[in-house]
C-alpha atoms as a PDB file:
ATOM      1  CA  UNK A   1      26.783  -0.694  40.767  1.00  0.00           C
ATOM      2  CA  UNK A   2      28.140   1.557  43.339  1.00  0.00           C
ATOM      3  CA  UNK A   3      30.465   4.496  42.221  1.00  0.00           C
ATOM      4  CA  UNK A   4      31.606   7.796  43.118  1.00  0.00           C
ATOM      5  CA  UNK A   5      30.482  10.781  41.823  1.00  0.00           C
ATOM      6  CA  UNK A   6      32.780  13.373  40.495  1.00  0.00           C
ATOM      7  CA  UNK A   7      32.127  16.705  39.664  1.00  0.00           C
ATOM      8  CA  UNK A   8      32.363  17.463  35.888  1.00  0.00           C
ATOM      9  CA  UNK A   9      31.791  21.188  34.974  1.00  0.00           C
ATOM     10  CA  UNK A  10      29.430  21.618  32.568  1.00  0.00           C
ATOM     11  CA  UNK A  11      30.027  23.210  29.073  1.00  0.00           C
ATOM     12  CA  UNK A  12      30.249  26.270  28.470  1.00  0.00           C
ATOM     13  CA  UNK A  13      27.506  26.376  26.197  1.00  0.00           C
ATOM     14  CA  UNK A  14      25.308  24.810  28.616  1.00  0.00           C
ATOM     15  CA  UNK A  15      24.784  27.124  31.283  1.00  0.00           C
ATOM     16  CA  UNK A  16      24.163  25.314  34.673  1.00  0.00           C
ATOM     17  CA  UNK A  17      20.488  25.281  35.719  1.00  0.00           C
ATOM     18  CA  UNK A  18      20.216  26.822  39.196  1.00  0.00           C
ATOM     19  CA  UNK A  19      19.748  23.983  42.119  1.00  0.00           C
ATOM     20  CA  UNK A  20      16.064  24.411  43.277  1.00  0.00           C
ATOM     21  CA  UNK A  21      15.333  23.099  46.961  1.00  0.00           C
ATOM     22  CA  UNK A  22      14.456  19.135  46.900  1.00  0.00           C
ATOM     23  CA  UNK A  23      13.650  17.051  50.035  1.00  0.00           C
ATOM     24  CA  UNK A  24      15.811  14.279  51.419  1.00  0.00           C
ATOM     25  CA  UNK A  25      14.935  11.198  49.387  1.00  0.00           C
ATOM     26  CA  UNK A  26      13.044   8.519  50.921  1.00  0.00           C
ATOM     27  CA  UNK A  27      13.075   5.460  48.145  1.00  0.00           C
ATOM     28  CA  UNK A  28      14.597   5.079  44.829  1.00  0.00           C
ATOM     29  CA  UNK A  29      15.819   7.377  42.594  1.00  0.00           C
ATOM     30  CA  UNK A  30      15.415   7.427  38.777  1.00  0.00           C
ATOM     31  CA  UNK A  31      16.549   9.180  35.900  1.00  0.00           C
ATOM     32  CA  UNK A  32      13.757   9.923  33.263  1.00  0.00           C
ATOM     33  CA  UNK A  33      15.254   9.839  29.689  1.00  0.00           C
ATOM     34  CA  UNK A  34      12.331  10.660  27.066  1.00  0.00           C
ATOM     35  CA  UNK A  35      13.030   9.729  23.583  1.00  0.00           C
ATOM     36  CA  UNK A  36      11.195  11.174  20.606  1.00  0.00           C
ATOM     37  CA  UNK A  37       9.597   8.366  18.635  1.00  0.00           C
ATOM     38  CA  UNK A  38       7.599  10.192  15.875  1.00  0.00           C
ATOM     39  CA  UNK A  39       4.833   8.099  13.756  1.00  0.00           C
ATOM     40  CA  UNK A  40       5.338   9.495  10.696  1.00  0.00           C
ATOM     41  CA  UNK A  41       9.278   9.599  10.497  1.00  0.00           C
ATOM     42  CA  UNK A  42      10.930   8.063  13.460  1.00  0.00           C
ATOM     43  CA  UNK A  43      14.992   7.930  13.631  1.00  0.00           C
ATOM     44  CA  UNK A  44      16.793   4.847  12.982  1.00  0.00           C
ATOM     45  CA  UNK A  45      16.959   2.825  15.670  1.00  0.00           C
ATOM     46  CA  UNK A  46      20.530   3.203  16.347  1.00  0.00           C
ATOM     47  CA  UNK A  47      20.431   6.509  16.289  1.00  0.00           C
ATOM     48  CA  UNK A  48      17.817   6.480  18.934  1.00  0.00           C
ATOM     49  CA  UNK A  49      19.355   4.431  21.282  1.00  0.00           C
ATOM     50  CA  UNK A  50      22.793   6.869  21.046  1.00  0.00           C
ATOM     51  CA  UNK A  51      20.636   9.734  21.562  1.00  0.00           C
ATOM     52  CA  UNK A  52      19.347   8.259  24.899  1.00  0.00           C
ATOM     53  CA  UNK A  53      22.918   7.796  26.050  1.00  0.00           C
ATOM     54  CA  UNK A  54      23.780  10.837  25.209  1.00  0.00           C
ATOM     55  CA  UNK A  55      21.199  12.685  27.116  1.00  0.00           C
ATOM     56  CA  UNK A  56      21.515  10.923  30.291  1.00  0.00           C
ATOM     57  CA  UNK A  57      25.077  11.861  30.661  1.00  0.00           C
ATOM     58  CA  UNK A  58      24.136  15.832  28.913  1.00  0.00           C
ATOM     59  CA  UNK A  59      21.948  15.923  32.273  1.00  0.00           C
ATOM     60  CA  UNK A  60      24.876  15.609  34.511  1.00  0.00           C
ATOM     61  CA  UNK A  61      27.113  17.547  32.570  1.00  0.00           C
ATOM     62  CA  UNK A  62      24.581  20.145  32.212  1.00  0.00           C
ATOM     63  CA  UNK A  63      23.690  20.424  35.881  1.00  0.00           C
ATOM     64  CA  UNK A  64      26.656  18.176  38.086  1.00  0.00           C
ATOM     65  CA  UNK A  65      25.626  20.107  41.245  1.00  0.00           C
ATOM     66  CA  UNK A  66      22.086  18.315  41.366  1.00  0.00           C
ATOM     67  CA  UNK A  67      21.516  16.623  45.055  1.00  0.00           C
ATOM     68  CA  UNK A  68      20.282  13.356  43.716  1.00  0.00           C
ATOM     69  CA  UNK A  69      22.875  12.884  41.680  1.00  0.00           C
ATOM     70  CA  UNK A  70      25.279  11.621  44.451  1.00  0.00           C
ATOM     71  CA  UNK A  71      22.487   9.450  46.063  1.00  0.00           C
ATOM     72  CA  UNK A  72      21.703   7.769  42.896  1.00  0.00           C
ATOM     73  CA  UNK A  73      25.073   7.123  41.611  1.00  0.00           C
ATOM     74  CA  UNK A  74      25.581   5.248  44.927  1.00  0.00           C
ATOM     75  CA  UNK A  75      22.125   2.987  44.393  1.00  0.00           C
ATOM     76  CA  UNK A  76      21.538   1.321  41.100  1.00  0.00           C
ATOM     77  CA  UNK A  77      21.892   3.720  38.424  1.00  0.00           C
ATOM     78  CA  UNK A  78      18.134   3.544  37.477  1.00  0.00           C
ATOM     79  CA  UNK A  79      17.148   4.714  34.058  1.00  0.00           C
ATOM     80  CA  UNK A  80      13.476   4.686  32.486  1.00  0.00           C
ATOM     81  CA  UNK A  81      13.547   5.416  29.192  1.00  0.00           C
ATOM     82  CA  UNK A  82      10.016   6.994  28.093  1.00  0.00           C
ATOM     83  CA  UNK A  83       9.004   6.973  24.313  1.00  0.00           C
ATOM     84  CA  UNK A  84       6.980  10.203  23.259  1.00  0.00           C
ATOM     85  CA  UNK A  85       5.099  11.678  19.983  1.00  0.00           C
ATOM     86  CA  UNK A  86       6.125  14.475  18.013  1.00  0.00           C
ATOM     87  CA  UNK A  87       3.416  16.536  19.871  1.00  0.00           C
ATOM     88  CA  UNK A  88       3.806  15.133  23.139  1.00  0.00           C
ATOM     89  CA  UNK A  89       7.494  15.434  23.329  1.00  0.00           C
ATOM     90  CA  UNK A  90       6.807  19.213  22.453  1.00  0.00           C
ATOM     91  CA  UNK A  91       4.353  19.280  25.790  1.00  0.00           C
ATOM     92  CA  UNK A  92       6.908  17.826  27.879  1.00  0.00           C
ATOM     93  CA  UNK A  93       9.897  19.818  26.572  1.00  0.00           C
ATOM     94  CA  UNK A  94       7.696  22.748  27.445  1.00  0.00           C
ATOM     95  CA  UNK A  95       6.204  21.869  30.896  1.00  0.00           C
ATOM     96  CA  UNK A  96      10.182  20.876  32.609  1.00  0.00           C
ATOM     97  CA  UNK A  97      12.276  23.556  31.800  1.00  0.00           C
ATOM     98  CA  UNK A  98      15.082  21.310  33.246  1.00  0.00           C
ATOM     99  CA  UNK A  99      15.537  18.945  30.321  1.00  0.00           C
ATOM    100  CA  UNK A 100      18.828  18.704  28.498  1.00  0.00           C
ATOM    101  CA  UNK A 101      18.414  18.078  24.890  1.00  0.00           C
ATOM    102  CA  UNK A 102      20.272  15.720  22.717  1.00  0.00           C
ATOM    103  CA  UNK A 103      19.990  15.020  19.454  1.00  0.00           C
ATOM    104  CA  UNK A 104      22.211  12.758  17.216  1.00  0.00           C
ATOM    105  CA  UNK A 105      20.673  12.658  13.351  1.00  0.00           C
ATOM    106  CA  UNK A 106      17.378  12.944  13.267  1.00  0.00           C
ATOM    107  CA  UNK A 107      17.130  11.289  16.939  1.00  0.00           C
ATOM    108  CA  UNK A 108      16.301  13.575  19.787  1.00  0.00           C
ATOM    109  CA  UNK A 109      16.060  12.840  23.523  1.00  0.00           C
ATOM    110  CA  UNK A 110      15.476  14.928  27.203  1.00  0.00           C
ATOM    111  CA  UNK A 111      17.633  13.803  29.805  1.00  0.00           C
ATOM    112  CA  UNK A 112      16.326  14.773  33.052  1.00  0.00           C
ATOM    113  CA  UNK A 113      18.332  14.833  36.910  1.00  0.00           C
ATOM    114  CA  UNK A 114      17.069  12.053  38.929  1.00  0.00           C
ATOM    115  CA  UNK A 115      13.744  11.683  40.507  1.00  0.00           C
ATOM    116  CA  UNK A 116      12.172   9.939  42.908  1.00  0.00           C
ATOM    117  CA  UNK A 117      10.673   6.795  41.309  1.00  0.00           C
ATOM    118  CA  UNK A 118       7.068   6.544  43.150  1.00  0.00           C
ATOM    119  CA  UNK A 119       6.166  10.174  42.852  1.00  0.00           C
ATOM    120  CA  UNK A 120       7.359  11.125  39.044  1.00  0.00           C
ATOM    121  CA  UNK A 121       5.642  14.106  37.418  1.00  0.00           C
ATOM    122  CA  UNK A 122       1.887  12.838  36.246  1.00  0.00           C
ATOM    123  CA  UNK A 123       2.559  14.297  32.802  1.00  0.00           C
ATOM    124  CA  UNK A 124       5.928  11.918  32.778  1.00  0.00           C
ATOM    125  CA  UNK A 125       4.253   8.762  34.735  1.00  0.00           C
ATOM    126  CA  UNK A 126       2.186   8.705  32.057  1.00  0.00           C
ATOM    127  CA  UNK A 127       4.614   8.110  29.080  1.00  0.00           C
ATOM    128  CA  UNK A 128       5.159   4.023  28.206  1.00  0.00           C
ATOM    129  CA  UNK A 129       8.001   2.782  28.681  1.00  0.00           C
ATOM    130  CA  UNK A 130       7.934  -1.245  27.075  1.00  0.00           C
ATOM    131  CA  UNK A 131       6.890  -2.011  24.158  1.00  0.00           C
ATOM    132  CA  UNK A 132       9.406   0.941  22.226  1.00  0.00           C
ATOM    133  CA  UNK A 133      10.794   0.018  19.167  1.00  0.00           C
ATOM    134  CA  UNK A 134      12.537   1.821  16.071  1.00  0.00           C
ATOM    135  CA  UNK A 135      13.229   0.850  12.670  1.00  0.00           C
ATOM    136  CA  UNK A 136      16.767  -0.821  11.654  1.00  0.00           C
ATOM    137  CA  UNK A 137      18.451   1.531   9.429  1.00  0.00           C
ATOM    138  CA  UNK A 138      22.113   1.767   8.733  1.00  0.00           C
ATOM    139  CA  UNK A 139      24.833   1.400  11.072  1.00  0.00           C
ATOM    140  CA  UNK A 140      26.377   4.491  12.474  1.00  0.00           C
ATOM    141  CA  UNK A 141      29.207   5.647  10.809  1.00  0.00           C
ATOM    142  CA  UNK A 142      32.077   5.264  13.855  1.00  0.00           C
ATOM    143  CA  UNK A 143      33.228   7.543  16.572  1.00  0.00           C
ATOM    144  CA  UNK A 144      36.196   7.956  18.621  1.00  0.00           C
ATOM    145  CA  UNK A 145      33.746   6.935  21.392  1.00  0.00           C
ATOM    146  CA  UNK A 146      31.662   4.099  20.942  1.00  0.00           C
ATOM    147  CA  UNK A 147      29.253   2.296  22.619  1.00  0.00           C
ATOM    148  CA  UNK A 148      29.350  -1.578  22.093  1.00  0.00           C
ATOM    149  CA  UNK A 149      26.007  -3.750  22.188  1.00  0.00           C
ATOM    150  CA  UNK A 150      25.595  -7.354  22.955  1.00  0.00           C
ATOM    151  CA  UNK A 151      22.677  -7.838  19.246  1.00  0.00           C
ATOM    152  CA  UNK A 152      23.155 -11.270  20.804  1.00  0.00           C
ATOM    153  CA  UNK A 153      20.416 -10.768  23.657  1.00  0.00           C
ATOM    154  CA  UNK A 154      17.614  -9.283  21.148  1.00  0.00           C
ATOM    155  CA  UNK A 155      16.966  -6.510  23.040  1.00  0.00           C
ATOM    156  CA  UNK A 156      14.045  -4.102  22.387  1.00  0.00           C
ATOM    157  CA  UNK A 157      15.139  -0.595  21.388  1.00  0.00           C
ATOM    158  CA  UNK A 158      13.907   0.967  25.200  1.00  0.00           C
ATOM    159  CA  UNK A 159      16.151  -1.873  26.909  1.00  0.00           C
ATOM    160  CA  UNK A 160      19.119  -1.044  24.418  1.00  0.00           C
ATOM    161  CA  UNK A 161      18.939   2.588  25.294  1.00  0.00           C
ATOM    162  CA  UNK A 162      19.012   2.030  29.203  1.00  0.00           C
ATOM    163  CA  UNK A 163      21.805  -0.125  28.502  1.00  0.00           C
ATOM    164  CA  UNK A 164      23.743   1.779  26.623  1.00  0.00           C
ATOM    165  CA  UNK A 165      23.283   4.708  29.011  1.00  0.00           C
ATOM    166  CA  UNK A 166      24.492   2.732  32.051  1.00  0.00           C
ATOM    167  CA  UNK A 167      27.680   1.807  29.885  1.00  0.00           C
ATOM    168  CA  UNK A 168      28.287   6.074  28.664  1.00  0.00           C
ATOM    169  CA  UNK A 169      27.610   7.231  32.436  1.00  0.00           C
ATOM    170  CA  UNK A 170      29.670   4.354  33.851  1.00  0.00           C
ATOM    171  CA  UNK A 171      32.495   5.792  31.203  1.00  0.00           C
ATOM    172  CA  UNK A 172      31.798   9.352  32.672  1.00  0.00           C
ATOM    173  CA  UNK A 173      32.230   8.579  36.294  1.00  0.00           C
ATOM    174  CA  UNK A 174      35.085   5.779  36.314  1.00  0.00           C
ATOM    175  CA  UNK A 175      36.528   6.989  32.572  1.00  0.00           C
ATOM    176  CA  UNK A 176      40.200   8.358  31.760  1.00  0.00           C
ATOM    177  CA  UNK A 177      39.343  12.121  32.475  1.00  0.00           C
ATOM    178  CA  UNK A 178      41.756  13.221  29.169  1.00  0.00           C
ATOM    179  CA  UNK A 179      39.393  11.062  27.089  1.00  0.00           C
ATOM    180  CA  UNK A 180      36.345  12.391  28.719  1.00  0.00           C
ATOM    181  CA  UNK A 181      37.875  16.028  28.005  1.00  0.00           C
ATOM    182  CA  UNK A 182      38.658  15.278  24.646  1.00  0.00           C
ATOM    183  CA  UNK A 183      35.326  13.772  23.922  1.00  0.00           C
ATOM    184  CA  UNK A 184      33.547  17.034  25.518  1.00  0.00           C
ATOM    185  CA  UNK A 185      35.518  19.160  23.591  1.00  0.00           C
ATOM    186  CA  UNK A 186      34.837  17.560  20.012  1.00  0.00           C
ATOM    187  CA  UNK A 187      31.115  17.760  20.461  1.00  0.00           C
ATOM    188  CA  UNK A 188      30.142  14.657  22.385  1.00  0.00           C
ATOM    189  CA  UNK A 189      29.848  12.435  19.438  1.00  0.00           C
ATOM    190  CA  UNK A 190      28.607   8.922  19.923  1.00  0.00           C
ATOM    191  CA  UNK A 191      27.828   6.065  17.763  1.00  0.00           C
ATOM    192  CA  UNK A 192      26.702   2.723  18.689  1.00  0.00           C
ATOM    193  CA  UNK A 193      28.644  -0.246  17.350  1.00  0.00           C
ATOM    194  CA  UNK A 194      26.324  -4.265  17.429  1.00  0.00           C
ATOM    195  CA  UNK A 195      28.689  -7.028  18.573  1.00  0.00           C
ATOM    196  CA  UNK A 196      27.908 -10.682  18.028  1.00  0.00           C
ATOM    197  CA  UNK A 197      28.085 -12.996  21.604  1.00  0.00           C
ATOM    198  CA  UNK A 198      32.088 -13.524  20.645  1.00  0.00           C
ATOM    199  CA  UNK A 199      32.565  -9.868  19.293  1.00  0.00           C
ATOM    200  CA  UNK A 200      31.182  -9.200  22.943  1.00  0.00           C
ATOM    201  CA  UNK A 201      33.109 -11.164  24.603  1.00  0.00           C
ATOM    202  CA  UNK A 202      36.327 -10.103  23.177  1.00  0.00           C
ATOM    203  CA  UNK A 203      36.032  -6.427  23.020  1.00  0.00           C
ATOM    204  CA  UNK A 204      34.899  -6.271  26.912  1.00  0.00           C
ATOM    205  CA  UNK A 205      38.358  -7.161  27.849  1.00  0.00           C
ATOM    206  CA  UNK A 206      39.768  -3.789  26.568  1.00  0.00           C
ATOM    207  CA  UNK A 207      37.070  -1.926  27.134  1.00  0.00           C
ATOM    208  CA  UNK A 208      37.113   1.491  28.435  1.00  0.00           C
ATOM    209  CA  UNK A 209      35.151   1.547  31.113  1.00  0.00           C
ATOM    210  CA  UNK A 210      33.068  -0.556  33.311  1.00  0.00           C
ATOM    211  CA  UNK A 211      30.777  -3.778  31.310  1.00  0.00           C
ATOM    212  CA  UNK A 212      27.407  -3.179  31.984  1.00  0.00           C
ATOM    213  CA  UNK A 213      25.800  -6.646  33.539  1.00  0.00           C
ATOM    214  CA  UNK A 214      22.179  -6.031  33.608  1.00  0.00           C
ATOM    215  CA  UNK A 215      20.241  -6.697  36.526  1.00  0.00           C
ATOM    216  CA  UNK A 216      17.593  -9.017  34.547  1.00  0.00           C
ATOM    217  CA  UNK A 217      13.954  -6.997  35.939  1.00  0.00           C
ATOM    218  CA  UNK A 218      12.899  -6.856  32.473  1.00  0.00           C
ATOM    219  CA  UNK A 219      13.319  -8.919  29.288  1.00  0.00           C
ATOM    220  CA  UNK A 220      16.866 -10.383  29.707  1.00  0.00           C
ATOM    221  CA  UNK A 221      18.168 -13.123  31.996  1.00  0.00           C
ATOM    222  CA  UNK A 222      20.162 -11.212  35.046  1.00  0.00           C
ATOM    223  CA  UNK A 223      23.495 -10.872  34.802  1.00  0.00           C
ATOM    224  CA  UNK A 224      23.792 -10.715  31.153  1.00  0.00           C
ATOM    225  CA  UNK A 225      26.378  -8.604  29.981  1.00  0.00           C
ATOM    226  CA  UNK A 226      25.168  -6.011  28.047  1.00  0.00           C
ATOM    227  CA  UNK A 227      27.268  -2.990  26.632  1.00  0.00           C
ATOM    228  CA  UNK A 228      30.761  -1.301  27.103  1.00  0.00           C
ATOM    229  CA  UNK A 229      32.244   1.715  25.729  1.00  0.00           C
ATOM    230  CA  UNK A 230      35.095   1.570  23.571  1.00  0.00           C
ATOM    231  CA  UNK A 231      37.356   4.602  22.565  1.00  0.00           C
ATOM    232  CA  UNK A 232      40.148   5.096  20.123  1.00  0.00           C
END
């Protein structure tokens, strides 16, 4: 999905983290999301997947003036989303000072700028990516700003989460700026709302920005559609 990369200025409670020198990438570009799933007491599933969201967009918002930022936007909006322990989340928090941090409940996630895929950080190579998975709990109480899965595909909680971060950073860039504003100033709350295949269907015709078809690498067949966000 090409797009074009706007500008946002970040919050003012989020000071922007100073632009460090970075070479001229040479292959793709990918944004490293790292979500806390903790053994003993891990966040409801949901939760986690809105957290992920949330963080990918808190690392543009944070720090818009990043130089990979424009070159990925233009490729294919890559996401990994790496699961972490209690303690090793705590390492990695610690080690890359230029995490954003989200939290939603008892969910937390570090949103990262983009990096180039074939020569990540060891320390963030090293985190799994399939295979993550949180427990069901309760659905999200609703938001003005929602993001809207397709529980029709079965996705695993990792796949969700990339999804539903393409959909919020899609609604960032290509968005109603006043709703973007509005959102920002109320505190960035997000909730994810589970659509059956005709729920879907229906509710991508008015959706707020653009409907994330996935690009079928991993688990799903390609072109599935896969998440929108809805507002209002």
């Amino acid at each position: 999905m090409e797009s074009t990369l706007n500008e946002p200025s970040p919050r003012p409670e989020a000071p922007e983290i100073p632009v460090e020198e970075f070479p001229e990438p040479t292959g793709e570009l990918v944004q490293p999301i790292i979500l806390l799933v903790d053994r003993e007491e891990p966040c409801p599933e949901d939760e986690g997947i809105a957290v992920a969201a949330l963080a990918s967009v808190s690392a543009l918002l944070a720090n818009p003036r990043h130089p990979y930022w424009r070159p990925w936007a233009q490729g294919a909006f890559a996401k990994s989303v790496r699961r972490a322990d209690a303690k090793m989340f705590a390492k990695v928090a610690g080690e890359f000072p230029g995490h954003v941090m989200a939290e939603i409940g008892t969910a937390r996630a570090m949103g990262f700028a983009p990096m180039q895929a074939d020569s990540l950080p060891k320390r963030l190579a090293k985190l799994q990516v399939s295979g993550t998975t949180l427990p069901p709990g309760r659905p999200m109480e609703a938001t003005t700003v929602r993001i809207a899965l397709n529980d029709s595909l079965g996705m695993s909680t990792g796949k969700a989460a990339a999804q539903a971060a393409h959909a919020l950073f899609a609604w960032v860039l290509e968005g109603k700026p006043e709703e973007l504003d509005a959102w920002r100033a109320a505190g960035c709350l997000l909730s994810i709302e589970r659509l059956d295949a005709k729920a879907f269907r229906k509710g991508a015709r008015s959706a707020h920005g653009p409907v994330i078809h996935d690009a079928g690498r991993t688990e799903i067949t390609p072109g599935s559609a896969t998440a929108f966000v809805s507002v209002g």
